[in-house]
N, C-alpha and C. Protein backbone atom coordinates (compact mmCIF):
# COMPACT_ATOMS: atom_id res chain seq x y z
N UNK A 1 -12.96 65.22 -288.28
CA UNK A 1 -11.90 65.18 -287.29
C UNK A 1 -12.46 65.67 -285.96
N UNK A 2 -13.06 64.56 -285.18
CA UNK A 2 -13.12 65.34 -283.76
C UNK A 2 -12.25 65.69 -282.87
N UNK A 3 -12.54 67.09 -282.44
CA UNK A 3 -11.62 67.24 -281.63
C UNK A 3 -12.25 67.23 -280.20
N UNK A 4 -11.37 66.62 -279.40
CA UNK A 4 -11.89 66.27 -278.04
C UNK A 4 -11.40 66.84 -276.76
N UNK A 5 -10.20 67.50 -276.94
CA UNK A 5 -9.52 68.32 -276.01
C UNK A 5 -8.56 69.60 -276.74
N UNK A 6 -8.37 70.18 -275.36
CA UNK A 6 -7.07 71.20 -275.91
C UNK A 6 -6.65 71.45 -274.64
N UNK A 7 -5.27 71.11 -274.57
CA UNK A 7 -4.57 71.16 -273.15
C UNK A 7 -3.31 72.20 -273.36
N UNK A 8 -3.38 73.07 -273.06
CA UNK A 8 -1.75 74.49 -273.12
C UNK A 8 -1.72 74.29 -274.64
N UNK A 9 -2.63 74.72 -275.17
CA UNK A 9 -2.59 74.67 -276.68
C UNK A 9 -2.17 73.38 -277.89
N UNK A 10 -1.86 72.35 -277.12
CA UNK A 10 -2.14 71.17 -277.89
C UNK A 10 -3.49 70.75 -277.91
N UNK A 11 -3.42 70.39 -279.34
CA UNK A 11 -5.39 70.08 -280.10
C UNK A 11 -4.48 68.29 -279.55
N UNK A 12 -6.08 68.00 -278.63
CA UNK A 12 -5.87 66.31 -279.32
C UNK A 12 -7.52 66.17 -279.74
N UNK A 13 -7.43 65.15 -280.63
CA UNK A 13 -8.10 64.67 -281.38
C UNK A 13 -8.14 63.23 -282.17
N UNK A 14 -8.91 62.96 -282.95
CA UNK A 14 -9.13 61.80 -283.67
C UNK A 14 -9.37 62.10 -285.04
N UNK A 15 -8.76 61.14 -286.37
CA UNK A 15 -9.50 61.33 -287.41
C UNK A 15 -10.63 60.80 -287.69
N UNK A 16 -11.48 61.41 -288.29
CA UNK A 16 -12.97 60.50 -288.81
C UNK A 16 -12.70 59.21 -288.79
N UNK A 17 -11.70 58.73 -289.80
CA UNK A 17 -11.35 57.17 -290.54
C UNK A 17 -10.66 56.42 -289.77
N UNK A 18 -10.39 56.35 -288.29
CA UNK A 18 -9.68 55.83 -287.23
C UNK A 18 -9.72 54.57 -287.66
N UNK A 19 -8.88 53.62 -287.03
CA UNK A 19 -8.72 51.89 -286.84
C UNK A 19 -8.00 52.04 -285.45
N UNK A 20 -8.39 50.48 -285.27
CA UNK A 20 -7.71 50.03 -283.78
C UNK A 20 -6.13 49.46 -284.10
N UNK A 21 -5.43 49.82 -283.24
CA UNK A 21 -5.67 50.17 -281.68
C UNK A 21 -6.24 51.08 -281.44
N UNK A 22 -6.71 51.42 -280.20
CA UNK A 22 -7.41 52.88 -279.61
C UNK A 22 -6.54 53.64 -279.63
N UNK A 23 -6.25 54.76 -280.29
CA UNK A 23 -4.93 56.00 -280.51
C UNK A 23 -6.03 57.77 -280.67
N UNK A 24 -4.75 58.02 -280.30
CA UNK A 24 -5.52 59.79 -280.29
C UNK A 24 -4.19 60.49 -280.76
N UNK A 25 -4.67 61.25 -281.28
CA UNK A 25 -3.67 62.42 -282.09
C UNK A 25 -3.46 63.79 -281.38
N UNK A 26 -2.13 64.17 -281.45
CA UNK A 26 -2.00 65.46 -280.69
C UNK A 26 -1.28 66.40 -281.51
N UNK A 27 -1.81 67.64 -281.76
CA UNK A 27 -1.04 68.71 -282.54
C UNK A 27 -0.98 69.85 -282.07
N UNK A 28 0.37 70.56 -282.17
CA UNK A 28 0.69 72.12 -281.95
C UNK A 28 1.69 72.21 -282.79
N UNK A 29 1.11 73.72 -283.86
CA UNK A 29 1.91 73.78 -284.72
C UNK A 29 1.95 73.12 -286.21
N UNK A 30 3.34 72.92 -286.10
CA UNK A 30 3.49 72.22 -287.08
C UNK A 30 3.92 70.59 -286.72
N UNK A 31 3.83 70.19 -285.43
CA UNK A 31 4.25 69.29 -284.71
C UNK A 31 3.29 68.32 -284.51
N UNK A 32 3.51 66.98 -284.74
CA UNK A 32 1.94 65.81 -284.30
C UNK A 32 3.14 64.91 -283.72
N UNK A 33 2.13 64.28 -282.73
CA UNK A 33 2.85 62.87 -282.64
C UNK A 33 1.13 62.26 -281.77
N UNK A 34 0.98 60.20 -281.52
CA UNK A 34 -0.13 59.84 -281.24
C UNK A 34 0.34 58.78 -280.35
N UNK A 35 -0.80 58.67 -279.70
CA UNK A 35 -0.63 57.97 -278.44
C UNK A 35 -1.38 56.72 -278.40
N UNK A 36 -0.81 55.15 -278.63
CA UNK A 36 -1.79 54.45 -278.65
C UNK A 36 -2.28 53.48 -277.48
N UNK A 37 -3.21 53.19 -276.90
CA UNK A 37 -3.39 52.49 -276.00
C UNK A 37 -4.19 51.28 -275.98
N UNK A 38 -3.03 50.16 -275.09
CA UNK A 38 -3.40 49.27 -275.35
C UNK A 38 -3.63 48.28 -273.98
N UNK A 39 -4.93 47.92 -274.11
CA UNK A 39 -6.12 47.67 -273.11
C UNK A 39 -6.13 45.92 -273.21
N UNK A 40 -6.52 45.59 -272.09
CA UNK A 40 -6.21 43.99 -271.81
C UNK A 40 -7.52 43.90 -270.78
N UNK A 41 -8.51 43.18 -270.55
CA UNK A 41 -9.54 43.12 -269.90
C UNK A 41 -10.13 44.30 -269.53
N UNK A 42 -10.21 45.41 -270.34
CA UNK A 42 -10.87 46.63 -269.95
C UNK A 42 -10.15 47.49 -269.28
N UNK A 43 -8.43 47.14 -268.82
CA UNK A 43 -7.46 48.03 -268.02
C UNK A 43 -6.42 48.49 -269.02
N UNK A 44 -6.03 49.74 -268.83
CA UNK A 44 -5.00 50.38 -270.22
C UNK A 44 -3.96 49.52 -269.06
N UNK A 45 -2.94 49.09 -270.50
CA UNK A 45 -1.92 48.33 -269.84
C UNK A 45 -0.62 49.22 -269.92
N UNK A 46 -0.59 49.70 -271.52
CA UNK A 46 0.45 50.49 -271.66
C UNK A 46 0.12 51.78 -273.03
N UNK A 47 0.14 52.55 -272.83
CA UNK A 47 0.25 53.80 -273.64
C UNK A 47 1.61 54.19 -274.54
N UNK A 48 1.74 54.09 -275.92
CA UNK A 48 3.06 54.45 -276.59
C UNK A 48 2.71 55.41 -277.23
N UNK A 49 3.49 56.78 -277.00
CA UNK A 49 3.52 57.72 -277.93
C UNK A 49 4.74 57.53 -279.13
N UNK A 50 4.55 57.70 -280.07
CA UNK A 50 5.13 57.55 -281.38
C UNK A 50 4.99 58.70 -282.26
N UNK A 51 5.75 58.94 -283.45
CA UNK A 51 5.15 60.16 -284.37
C UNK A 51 4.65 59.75 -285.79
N UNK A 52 4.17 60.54 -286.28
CA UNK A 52 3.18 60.52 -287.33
C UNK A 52 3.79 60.63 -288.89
N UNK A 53 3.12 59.80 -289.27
CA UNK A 53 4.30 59.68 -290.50
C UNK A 53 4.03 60.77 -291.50
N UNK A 54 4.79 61.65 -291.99
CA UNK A 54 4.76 62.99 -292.52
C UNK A 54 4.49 63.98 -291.38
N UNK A 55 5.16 64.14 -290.09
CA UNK A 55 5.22 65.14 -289.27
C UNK A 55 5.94 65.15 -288.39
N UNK A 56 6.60 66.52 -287.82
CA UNK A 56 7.65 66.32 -287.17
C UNK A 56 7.11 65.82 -285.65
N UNK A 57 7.66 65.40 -284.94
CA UNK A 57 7.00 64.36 -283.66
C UNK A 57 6.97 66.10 -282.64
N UNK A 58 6.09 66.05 -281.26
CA UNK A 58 6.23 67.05 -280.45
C UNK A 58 7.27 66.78 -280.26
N UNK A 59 7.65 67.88 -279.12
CA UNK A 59 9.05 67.43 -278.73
C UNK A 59 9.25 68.20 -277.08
N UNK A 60 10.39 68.51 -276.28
CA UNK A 60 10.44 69.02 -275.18
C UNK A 60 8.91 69.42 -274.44
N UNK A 61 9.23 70.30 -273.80
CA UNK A 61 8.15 70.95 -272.96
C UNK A 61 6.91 70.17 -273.49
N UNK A 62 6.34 70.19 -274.96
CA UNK A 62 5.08 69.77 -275.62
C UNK A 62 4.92 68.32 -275.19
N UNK A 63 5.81 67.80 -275.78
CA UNK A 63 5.64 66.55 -275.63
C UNK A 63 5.88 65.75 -274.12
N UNK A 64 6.04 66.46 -272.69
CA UNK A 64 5.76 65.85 -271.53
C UNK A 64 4.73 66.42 -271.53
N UNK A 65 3.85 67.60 -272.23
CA UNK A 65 2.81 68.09 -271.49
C UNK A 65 2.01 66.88 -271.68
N UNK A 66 1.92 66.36 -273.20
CA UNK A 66 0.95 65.66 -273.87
C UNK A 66 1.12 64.62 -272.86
N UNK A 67 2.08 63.87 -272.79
CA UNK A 67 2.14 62.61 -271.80
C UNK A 67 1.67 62.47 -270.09
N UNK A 68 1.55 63.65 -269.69
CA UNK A 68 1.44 63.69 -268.78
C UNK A 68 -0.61 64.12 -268.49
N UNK A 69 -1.08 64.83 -269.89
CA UNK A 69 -1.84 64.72 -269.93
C UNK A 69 -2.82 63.24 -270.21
N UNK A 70 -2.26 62.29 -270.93
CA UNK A 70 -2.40 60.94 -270.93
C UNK A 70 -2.21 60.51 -269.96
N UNK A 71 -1.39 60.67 -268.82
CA UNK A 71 -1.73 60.11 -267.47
C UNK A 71 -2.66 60.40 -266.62
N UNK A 72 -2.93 61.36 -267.10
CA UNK A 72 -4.48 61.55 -266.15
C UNK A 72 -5.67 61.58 -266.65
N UNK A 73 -6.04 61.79 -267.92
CA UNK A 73 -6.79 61.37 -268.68
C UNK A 73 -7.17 60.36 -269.89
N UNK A 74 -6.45 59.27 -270.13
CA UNK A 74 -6.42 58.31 -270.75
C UNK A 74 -7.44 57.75 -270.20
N UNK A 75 -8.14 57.12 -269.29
CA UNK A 75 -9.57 56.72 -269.47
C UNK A 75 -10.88 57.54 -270.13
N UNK A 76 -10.26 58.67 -269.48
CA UNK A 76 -11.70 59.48 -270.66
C UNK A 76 -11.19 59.76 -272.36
N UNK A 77 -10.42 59.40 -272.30
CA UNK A 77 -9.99 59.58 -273.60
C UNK A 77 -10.74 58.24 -274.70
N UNK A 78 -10.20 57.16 -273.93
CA UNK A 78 -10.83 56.18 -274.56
C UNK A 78 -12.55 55.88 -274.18
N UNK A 79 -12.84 56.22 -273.48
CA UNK A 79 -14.40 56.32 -273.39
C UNK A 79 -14.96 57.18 -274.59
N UNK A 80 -14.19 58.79 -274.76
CA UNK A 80 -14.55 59.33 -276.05
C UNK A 80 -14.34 58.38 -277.68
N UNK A 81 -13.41 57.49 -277.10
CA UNK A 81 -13.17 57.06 -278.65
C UNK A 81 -13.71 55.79 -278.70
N UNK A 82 -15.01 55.14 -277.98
CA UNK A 82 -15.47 54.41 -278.28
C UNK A 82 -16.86 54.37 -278.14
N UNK A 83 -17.24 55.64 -277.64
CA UNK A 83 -18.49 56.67 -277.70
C UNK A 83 -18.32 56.94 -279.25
N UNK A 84 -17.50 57.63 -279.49
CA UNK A 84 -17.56 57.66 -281.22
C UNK A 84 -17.63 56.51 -282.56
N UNK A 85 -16.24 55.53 -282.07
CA UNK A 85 -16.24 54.66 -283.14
C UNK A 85 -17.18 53.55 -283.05
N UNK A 86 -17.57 53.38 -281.85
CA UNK A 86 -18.34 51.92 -281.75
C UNK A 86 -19.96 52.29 -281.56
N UNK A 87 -20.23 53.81 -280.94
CA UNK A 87 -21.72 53.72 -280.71
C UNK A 87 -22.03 54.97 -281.48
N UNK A 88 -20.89 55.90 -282.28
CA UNK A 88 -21.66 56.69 -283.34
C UNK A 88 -22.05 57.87 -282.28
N UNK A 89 -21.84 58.15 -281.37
CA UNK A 89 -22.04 59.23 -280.40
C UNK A 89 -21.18 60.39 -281.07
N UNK A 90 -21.70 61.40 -280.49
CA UNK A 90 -20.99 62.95 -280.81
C UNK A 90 -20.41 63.32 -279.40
N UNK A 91 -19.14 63.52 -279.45
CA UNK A 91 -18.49 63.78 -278.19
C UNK A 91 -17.83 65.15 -277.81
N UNK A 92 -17.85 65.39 -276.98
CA UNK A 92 -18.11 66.69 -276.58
C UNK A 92 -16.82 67.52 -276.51
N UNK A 93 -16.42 68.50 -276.89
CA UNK A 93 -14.78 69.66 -276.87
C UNK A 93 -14.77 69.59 -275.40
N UNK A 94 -13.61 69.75 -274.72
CA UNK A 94 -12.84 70.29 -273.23
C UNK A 94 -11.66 70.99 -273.52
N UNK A 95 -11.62 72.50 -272.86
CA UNK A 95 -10.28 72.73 -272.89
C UNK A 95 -9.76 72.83 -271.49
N UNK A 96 -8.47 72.56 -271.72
CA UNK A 96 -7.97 72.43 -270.25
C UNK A 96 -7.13 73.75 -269.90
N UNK A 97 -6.73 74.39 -269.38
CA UNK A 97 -5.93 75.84 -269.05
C UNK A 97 -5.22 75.72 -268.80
N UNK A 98 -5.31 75.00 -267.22
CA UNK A 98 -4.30 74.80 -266.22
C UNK A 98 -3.66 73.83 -266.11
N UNK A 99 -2.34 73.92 -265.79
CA UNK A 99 -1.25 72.21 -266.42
C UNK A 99 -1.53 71.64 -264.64
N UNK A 100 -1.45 70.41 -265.11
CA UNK A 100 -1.82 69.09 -264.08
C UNK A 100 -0.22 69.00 -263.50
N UNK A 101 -0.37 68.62 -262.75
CA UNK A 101 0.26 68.01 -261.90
C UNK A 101 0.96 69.24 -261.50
């Protein structure tokens, strides 16, 4: 399970056994929900967060942080997840502190 960020204490991450679409996982707690993005000539077109089946979805405060963190980082997000799934790269932890925007 790499983990690739941590933003105000949400882990996001990926599982080892991923499939496409390009999606990333976000947890605090006892709380997950994942974000999948979906790319059309190399441009994210649209991002859906959804929840995880056997977990309760984020919710308030958590869940704009997460989204809002997908707005500003959803290209590096998917650069990590295709550094991993497609070229086998080891990708690197970031934590973030300070809330964006």
């Amino acid at each position: 399970m790499p983990k690739i960020f941590e933003y105000l204490g949400i882990l996001i991450f990926f599982y080892s056994n991923e499939h496409e679409p390009i999606h990333v996982h976000a947890k605090k707690g006892e709380f997950e929900s994942k974000a999948e993005f979906y790319i059309i000539n190399g441009i994210i077109q649209e991002i859906k967060v959804s929840s995880v089946k056997g977990s309760k979805p984020l919710k308030g405060q958590n869940l704009k942080d997460f989204e809002t963190f997908l707005e500003v980082y959803a290209d590096k997000i998917v650069e990590k997840w295709v550094n991993y799934f497609v070229y086998h790269k080891d990708v690197e932890f970031e934590k973030i502190t300070k809330r964006l925007k």
